[in-house]
C-alpha atoms as a PDB file:
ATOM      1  CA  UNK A   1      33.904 -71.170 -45.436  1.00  0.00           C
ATOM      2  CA  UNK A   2      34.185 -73.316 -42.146  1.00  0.00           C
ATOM      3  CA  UNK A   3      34.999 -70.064 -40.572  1.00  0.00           C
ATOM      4  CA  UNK A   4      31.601 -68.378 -41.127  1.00  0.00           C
ATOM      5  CA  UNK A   5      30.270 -71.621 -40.914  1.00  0.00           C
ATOM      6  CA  UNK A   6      31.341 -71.470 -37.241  1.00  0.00           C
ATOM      7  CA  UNK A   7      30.271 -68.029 -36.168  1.00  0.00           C
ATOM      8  CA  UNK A   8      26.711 -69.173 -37.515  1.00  0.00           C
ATOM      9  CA  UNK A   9      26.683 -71.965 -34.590  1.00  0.00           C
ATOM     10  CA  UNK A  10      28.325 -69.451 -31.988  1.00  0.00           C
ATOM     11  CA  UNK A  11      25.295 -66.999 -32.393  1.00  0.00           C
ATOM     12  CA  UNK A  12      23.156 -69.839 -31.711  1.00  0.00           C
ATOM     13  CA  UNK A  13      24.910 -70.713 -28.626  1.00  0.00           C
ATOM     14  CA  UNK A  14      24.854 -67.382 -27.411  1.00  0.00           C
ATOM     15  CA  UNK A  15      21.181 -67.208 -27.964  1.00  0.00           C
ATOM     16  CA  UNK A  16      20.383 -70.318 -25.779  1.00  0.00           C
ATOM     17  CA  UNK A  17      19.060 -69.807 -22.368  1.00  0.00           C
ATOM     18  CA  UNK A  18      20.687 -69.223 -19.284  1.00  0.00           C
ATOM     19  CA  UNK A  19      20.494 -69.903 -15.823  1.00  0.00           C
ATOM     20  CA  UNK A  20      22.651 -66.944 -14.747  1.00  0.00           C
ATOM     21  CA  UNK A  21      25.602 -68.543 -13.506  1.00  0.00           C
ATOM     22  CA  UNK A  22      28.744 -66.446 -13.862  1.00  0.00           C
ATOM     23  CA  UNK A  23      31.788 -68.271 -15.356  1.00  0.00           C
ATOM     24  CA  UNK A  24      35.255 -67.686 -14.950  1.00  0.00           C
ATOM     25  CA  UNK A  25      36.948 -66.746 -17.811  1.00  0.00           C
ATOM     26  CA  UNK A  26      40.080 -68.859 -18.251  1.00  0.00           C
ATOM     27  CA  UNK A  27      42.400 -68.962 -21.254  1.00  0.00           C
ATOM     28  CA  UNK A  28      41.100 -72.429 -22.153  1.00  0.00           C
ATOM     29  CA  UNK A  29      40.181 -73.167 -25.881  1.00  0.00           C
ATOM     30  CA  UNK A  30      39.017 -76.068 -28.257  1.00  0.00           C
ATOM     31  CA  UNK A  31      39.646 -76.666 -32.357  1.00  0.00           C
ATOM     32  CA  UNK A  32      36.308 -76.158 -34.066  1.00  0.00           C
ATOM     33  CA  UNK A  33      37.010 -80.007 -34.830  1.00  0.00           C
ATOM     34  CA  UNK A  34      37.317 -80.791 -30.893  1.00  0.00           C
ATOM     35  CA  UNK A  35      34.547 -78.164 -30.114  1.00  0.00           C
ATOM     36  CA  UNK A  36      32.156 -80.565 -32.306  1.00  0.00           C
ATOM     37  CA  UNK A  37      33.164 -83.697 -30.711  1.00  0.00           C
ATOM     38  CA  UNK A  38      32.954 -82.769 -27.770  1.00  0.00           C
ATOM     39  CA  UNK A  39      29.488 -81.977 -28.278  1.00  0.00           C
ATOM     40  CA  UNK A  40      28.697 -85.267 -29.250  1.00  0.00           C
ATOM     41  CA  UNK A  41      30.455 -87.146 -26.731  1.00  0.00           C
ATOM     42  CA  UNK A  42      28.208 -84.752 -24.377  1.00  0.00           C
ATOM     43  CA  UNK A  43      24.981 -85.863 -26.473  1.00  0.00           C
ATOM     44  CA  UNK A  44      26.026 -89.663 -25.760  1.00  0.00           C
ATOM     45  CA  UNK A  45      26.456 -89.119 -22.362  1.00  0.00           C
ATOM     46  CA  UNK A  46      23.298 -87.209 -21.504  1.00  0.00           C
ATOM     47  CA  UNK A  47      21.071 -90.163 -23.543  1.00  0.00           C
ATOM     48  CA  UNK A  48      20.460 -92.549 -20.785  1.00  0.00           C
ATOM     49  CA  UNK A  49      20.621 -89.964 -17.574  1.00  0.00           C
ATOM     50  CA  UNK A  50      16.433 -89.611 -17.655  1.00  0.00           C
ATOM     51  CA  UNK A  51      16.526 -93.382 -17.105  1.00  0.00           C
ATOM     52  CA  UNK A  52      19.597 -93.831 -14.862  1.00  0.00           C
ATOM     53  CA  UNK A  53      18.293 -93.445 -10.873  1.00  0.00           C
ATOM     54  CA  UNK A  54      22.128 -91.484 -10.295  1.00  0.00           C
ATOM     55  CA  UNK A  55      23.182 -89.983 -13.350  1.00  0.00           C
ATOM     56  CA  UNK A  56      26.212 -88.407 -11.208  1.00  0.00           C
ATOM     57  CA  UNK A  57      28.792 -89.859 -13.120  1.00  0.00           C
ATOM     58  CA  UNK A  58      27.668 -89.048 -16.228  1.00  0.00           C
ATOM     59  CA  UNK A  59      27.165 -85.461 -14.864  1.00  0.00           C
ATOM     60  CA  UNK A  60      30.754 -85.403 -13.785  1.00  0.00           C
ATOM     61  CA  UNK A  61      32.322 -86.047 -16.756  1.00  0.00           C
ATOM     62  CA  UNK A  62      30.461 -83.945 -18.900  1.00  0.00           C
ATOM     63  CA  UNK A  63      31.317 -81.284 -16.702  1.00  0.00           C
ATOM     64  CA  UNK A  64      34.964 -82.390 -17.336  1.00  0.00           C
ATOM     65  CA  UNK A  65      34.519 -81.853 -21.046  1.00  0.00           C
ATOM     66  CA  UNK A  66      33.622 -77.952 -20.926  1.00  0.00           C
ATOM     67  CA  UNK A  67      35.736 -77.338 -17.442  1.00  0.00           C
ATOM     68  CA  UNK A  68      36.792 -73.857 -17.769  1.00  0.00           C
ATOM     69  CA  UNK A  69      36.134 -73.821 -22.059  1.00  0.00           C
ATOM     70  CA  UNK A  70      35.258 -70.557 -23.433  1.00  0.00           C
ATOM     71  CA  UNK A  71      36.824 -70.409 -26.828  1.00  0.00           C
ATOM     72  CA  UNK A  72      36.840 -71.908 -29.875  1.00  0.00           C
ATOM     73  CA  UNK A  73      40.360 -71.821 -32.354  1.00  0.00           C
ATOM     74  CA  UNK A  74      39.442 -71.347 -35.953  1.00  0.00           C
ATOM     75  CA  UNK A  75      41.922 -72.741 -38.674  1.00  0.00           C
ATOM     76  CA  UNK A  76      43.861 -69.293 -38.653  1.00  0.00           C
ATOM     77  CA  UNK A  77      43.691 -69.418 -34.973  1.00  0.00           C
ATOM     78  CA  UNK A  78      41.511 -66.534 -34.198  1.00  0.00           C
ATOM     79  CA  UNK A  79      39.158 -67.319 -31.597  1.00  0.00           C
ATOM     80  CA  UNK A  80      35.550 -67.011 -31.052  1.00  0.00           C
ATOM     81  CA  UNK A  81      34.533 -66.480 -27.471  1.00  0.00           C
ATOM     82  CA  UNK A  82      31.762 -68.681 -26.762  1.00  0.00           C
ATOM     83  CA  UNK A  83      29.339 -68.859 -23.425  1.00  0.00           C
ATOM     84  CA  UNK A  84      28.787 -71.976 -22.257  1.00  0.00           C
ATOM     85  CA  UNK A  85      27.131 -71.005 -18.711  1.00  0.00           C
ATOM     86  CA  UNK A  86      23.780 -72.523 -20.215  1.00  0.00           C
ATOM     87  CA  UNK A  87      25.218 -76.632 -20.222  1.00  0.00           C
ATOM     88  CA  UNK A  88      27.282 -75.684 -16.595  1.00  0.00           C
ATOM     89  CA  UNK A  89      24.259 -74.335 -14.952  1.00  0.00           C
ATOM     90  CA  UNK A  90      21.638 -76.900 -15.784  1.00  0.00           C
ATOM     91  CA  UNK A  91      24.621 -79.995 -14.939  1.00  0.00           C
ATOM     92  CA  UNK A  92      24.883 -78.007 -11.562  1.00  0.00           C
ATOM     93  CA  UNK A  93      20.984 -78.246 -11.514  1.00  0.00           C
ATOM     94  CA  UNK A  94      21.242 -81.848 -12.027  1.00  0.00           C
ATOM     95  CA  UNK A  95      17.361 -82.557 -11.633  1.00  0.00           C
ATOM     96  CA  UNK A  96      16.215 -84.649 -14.381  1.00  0.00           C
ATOM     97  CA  UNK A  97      14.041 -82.065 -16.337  1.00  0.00           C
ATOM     98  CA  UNK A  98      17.130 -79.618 -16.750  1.00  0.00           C
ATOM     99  CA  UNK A  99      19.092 -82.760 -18.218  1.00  0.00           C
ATOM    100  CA  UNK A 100      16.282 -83.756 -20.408  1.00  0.00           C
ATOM    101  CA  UNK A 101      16.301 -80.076 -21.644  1.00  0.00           C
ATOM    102  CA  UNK A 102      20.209 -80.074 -22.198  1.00  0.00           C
ATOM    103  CA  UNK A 103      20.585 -83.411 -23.769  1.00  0.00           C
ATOM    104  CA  UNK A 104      17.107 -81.675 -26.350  1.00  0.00           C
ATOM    105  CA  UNK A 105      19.452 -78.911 -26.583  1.00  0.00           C
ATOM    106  CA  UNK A 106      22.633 -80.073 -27.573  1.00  0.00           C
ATOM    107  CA  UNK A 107      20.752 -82.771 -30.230  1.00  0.00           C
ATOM    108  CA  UNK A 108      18.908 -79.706 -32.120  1.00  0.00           C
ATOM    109  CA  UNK A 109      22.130 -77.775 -32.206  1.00  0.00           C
ATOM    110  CA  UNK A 110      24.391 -81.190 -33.606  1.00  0.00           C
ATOM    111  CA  UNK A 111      21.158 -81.577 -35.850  1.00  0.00           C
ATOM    112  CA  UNK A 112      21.287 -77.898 -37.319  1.00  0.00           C
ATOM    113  CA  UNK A 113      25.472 -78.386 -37.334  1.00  0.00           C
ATOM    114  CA  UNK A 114      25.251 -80.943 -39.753  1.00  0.00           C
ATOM    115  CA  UNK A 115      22.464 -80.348 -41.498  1.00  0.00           C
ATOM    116  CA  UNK A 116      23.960 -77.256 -42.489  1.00  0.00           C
ATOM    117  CA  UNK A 117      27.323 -78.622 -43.272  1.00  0.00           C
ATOM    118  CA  UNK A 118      25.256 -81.340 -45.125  1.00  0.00           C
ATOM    119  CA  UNK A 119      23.520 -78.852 -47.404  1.00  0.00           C
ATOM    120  CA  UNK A 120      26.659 -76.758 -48.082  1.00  0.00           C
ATOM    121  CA  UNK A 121      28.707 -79.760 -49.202  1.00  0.00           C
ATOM    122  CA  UNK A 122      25.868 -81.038 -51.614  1.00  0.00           C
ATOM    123  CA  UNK A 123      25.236 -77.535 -53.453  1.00  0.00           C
ATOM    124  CA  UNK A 124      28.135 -76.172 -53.171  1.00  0.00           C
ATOM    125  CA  UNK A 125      26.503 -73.495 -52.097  1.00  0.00           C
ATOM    126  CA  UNK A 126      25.902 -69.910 -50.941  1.00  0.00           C
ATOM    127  CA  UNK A 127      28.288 -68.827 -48.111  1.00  0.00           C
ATOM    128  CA  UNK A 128      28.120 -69.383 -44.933  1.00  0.00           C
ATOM    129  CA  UNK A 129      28.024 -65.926 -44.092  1.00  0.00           C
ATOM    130  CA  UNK A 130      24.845 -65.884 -46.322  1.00  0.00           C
ATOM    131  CA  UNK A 131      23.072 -68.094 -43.811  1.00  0.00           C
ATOM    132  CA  UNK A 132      24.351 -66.257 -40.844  1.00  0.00           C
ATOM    133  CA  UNK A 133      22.600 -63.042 -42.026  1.00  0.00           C
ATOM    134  CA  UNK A 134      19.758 -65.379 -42.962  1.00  0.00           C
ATOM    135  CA  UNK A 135      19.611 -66.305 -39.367  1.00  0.00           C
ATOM    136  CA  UNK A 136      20.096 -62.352 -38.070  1.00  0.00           C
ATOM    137  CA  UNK A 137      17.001 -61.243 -40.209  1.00  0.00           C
ATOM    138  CA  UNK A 138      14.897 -63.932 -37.764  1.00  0.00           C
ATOM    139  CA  UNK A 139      12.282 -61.589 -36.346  1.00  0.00           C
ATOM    140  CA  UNK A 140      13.188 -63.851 -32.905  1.00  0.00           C
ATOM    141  CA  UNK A 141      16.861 -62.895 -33.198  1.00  0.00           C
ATOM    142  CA  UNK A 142      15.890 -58.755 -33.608  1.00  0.00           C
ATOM    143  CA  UNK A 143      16.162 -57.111 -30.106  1.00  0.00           C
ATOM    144  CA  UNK A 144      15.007 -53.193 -30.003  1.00  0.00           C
ATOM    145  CA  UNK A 145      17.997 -50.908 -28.266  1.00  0.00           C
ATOM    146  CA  UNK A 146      16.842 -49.715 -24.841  1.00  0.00           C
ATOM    147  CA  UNK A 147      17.883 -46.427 -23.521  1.00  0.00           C
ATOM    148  CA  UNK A 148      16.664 -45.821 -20.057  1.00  0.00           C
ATOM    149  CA  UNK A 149      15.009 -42.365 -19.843  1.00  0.00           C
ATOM    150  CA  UNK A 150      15.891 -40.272 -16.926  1.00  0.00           C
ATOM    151  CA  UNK A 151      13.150 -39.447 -14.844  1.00  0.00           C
ATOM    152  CA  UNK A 152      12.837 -35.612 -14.415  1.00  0.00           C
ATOM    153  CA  UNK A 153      11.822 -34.061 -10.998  1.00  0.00           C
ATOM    154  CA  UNK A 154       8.529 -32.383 -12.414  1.00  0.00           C
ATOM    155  CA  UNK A 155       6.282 -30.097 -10.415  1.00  0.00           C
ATOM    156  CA  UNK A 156       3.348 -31.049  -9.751  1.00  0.00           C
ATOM    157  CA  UNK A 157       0.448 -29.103 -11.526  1.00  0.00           C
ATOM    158  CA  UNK A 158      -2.673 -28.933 -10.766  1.00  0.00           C
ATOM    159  CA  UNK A 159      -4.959 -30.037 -13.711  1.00  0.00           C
ATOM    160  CA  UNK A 160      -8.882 -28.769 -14.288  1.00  0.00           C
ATOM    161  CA  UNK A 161     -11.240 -30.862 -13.709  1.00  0.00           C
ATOM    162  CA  UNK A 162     -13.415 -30.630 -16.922  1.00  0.00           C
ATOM    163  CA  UNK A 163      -9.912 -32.185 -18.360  1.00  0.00           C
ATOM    164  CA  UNK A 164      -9.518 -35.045 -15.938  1.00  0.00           C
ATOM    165  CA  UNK A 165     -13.493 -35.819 -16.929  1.00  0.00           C
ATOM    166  CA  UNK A 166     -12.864 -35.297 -20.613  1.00  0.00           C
ATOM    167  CA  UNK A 167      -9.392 -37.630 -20.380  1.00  0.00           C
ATOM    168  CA  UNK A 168     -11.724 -40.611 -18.401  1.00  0.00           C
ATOM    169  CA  UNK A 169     -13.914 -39.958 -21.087  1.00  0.00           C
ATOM    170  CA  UNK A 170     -11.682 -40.758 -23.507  1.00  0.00           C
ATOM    171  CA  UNK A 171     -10.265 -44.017 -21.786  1.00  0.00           C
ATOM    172  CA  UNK A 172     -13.960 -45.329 -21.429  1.00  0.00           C
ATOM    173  CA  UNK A 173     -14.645 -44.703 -25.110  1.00  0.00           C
ATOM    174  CA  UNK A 174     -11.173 -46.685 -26.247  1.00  0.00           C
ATOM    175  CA  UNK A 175     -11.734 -49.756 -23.715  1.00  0.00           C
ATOM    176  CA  UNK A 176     -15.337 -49.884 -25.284  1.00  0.00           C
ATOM    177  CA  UNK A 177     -14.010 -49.901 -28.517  1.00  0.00           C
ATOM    178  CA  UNK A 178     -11.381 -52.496 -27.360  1.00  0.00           C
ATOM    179  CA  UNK A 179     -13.921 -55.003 -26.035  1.00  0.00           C
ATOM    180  CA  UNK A 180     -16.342 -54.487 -29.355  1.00  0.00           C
ATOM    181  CA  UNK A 181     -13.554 -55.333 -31.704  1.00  0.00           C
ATOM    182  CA  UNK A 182     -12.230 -58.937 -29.436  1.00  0.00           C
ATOM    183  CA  UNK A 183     -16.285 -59.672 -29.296  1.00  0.00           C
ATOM    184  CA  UNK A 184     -16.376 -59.185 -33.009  1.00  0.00           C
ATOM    185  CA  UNK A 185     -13.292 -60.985 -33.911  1.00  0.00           C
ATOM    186  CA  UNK A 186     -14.315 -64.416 -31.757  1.00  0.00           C
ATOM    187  CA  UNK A 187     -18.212 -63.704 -33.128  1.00  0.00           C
ATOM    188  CA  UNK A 188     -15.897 -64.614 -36.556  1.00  0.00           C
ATOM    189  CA  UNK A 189     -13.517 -67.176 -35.360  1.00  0.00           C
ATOM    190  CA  UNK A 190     -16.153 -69.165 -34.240  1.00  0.00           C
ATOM    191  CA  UNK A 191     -18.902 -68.453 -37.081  1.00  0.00           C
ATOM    192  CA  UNK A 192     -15.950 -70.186 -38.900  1.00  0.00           C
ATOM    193  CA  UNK A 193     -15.183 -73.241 -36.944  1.00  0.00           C
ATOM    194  CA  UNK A 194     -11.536 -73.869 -38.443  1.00  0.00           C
ATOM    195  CA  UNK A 195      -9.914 -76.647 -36.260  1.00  0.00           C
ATOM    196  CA  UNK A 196      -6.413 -78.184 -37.465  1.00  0.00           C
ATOM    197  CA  UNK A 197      -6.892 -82.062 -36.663  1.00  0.00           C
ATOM    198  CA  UNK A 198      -3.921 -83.476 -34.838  1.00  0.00           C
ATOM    199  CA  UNK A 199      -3.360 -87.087 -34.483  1.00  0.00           C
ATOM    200  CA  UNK A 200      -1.927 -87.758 -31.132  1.00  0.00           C
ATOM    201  CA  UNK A 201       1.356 -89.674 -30.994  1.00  0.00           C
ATOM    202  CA  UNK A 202       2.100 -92.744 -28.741  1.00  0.00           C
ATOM    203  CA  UNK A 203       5.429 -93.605 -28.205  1.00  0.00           C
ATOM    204  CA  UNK A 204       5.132 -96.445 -27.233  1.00  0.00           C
ATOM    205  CA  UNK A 205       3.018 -97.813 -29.813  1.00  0.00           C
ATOM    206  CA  UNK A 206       5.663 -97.066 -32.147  1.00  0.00           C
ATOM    207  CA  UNK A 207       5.030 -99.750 -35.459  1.00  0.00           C
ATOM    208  CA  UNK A 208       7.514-102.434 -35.710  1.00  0.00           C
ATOM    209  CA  UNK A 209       7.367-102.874 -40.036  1.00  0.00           C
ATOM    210  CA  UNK A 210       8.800 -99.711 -42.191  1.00  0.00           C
ATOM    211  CA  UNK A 211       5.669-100.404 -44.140  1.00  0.00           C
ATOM    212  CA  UNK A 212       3.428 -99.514 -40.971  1.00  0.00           C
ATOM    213  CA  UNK A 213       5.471 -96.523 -41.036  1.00  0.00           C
ATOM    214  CA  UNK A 214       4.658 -95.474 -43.947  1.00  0.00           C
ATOM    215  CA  UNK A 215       1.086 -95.724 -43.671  1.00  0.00           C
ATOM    216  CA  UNK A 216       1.188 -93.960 -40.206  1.00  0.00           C
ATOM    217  CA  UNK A 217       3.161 -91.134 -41.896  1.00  0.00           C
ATOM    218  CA  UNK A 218       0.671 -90.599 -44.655  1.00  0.00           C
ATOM    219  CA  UNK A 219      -2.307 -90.641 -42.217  1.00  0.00           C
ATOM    220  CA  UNK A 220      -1.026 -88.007 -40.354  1.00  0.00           C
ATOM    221  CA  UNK A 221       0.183 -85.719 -43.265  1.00  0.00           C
ATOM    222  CA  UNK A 222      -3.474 -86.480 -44.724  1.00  0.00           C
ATOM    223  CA  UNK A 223      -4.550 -84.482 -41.232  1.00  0.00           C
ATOM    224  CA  UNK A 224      -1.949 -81.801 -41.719  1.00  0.00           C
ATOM    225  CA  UNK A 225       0.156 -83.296 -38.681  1.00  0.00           C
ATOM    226  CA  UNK A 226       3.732 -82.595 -40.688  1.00  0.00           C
ATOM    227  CA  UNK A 227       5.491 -82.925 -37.720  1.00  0.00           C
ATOM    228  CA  UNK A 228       4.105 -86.559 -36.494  1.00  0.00           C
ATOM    229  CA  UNK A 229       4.293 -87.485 -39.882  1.00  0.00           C
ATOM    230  CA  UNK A 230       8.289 -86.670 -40.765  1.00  0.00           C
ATOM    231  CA  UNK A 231       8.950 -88.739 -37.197  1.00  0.00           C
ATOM    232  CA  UNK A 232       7.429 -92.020 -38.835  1.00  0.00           C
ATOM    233  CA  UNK A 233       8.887 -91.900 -41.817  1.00  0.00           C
ATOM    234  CA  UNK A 234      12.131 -91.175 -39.857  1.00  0.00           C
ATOM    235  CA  UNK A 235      11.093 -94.397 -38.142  1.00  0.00           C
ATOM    236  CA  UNK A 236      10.173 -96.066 -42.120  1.00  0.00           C
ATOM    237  CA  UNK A 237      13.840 -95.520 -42.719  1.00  0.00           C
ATOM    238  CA  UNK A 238      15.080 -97.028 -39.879  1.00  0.00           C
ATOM    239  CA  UNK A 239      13.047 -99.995 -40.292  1.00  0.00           C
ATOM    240  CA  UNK A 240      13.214-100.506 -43.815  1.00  0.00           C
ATOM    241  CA  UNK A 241      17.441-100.418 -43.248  1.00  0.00           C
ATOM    242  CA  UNK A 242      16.834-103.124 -40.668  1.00  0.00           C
ATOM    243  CA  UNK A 243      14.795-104.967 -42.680  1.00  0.00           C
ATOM    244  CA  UNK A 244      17.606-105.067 -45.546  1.00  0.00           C
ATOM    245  CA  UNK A 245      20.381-106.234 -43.144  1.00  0.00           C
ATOM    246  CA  UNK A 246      22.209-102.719 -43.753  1.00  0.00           C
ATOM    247  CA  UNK A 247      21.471-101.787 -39.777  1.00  0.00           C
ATOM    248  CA  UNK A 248      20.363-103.379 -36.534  1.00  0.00           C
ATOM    249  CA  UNK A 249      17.231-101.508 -35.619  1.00  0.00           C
ATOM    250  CA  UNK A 250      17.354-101.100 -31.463  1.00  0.00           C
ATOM    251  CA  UNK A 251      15.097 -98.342 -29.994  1.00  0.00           C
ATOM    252  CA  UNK A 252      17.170 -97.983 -27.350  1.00  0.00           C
ATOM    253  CA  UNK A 253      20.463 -97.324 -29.671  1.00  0.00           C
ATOM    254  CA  UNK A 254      21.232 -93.608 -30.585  1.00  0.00           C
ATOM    255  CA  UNK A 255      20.889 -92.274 -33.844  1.00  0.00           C
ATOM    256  CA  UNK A 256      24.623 -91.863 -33.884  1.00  0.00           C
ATOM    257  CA  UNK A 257      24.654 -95.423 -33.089  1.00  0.00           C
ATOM    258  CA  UNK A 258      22.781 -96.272 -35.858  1.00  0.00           C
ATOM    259  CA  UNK A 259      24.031 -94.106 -38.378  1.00  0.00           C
ATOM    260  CA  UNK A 260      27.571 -95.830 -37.446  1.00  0.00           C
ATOM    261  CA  UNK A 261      26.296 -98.929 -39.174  1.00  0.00           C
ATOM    262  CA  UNK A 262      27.202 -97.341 -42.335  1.00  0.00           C
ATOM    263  CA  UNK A 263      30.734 -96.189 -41.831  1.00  0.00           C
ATOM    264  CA  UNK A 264      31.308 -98.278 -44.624  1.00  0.00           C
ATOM    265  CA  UNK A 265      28.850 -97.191 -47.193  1.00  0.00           C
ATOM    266  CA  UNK A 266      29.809 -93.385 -47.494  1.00  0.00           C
ATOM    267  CA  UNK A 267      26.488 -92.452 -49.891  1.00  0.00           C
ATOM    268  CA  UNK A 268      23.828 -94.120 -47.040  1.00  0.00           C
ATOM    269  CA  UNK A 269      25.567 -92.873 -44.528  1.00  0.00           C
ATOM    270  CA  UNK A 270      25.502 -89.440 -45.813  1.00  0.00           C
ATOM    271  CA  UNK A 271      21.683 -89.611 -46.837  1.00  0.00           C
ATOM    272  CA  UNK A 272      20.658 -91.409 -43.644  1.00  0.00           C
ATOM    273  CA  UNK A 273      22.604 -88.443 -41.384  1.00  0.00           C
ATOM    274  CA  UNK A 274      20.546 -86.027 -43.366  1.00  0.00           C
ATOM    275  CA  UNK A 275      17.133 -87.870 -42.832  1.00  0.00           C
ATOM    276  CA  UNK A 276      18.295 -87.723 -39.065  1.00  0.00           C
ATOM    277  CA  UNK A 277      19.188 -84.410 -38.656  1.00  0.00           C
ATOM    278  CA  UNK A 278      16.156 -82.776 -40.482  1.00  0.00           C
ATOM    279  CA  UNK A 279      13.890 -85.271 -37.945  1.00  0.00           C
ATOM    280  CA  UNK A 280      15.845 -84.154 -34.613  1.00  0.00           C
ATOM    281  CA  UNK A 281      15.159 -80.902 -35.456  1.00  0.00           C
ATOM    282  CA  UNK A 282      12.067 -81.244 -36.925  1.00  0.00           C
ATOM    283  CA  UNK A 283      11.432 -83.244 -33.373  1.00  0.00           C
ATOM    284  CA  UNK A 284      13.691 -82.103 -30.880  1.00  0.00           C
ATOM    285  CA  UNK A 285      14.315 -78.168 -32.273  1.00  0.00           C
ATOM    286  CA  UNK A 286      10.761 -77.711 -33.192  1.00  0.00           C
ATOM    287  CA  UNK A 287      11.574 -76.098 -35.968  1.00  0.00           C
ATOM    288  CA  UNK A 288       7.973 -74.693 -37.960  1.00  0.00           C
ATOM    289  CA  UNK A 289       7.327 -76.926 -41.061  1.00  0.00           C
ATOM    290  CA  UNK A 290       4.680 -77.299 -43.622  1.00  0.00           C
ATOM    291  CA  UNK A 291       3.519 -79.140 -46.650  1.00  0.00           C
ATOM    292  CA  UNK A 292       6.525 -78.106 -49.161  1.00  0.00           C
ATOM    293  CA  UNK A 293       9.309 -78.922 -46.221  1.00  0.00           C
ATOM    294  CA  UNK A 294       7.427 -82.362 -45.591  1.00  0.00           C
ATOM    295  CA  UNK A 295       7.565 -83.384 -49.522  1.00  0.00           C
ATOM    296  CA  UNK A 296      11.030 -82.409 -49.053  1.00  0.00           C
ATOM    297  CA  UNK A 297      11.769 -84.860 -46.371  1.00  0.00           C
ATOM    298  CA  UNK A 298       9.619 -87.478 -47.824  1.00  0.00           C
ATOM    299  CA  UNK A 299      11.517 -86.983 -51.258  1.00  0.00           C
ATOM    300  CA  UNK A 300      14.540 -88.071 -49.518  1.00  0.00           C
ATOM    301  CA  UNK A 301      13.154 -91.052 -47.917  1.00  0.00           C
ATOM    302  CA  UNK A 302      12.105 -92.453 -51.088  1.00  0.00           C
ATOM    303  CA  UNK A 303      15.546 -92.005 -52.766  1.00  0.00           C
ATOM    304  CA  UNK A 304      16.903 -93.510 -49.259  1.00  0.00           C
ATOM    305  CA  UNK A 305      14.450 -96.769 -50.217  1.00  0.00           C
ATOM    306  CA  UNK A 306      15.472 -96.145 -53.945  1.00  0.00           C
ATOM    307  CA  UNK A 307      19.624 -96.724 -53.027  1.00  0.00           C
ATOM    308  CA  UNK A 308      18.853 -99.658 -50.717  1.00  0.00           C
ATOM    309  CA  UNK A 309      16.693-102.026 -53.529  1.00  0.00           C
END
């Protein structure tokens, strides 16, 4: 199952953007097991770069980690070629929006790692291979085969004129019937006035009680604002854990940091990862949500405060 599992994560690699910087093949390959790792220890590193003033060192050894890496070793030992140009050419880059990006990057793709694993363990569930199709029927993931057309040395002929007038004609009437159809459809858009209200989000008036949280979160899903409202009852959980003595709340700690707190306690450590992967990608992988996905999320939270009393 792992196997599939795998190839899932490798199409989403592939699919990440590149810079265009060629890399060197080299017989170099990772375990799925170090693959993963390494990805977090990459994730750690990249954390604290958009606040460091030279975040060289933490450039260099991330760059150490994928040196010359472009496969992955499956538990039969086939291997999965992988292209990792996308994390060499924005630590080349080094400016601090390309590392912000990466270190965004590498969360969501952690995030959708083990939120998959997460969901596959609990139901038992479909195979992997199920959700790898899943993922190949994404309309974004669909790419129309181009064949270039050879371009023919035609003569010129000479065409009437009553046909040039009657083709400019034609192109008048369709770019009037063009501009009646936009005028009509923003005559309706407006006639209906329809505007999503969106709380705005500060940061750094983040609220310091999980019961703030809570009442934050519900404010915003009252205005439709799923996303805003999933990140503060991500926050809720944090802060009601705190509150319990089961973690030490710190803002500037990881989530991985966090989540560590509960080594020990296997069943809040499992439903505190989930509750942290579906925010980072909820936050970081923008993933589209609605009303059903956010009673999801908020079902979990309450069996998260449920465990804890």
């Amino acid at each position: 199952m792992r196997r599939y599992g795998l190839a899932a994560f490798v199409f989403v690699l592939v699919l990440l953007p590149t810079w265009g910087q060629t890399v060197v093949a080299q017989d170099t390959s990772l375990s799925e097991i170090q693959f993963w790792e390494r990805m977090i220890q990459t994730e750690e590193l990249l954390s604290g770069t958009d606040s460091q003033v030279d975040p060289s060192a933490a450039i260099s050894q991330v760059r150490s980690l994928w040196e010359g890496i472009d496969q992955i070793r499956l538990a039969d030992e086939t291997r999965v070629t992988v292209d990792l140009g996308w994390i060499r050419a924005a630590l080349t880059d080094g400016q601090p929006n390309s590392l912000v990006a990466l270190h965004r990057q590498i969360k969501a793709l952690i995030a959708y790692h083990d939120n998959q694993t997460y969901q596959l363990n609990e139901s038992g569930g479909d195979s992997p291979m199920t959700t790898l199709m899943d993922v190949l029927r994404d309309p974004r993931f669909q790419y129309d085969d181009i064949t270039p057309t050879p371009v023919l040395d035609i003569p010129q002929v000479r065409v009437p004129q009553s046909s040039v007038i009657s083709s400019a004609a034609q192109l008048i009437l369709l770019i009037a019937g063009i501009t009646a159809l936009i005028v009509v459809f923003v005559y309706f858009a407006r006639s209906l006035q329809v505007q999503q209200a969106v709380i705005e989000t500060d940061p750094n008036s983040d609220p310091t009680t999980a019961n703030d949280a809570h009442t934050l979160a519900t404010d915003h899903a009252e205005s439709q604002d799923y996303r805003s409202a999933i990140r503060y009852l991500y926050l809720a959980s944090l802060l009601m854990l705190d509150e319990r003595g089961k973690i030490h709340y710190d803002s500037s700690l990881t989530n991985r940091e966090h989540l560590s707190h509960l080594n020990n306690q296997p069943q809040l450590h499992d439903l505190l990862r989930w509750v942290i992967n579906a925010f980072e990608e909820v936050w970081y992988g923008y993933r589209p949500i609605d009303e059903s996905y956010y009673q999801r999320f908020r079902q979990r939270v309450d069996e998260l405060n449920r465990m804890v009393t």
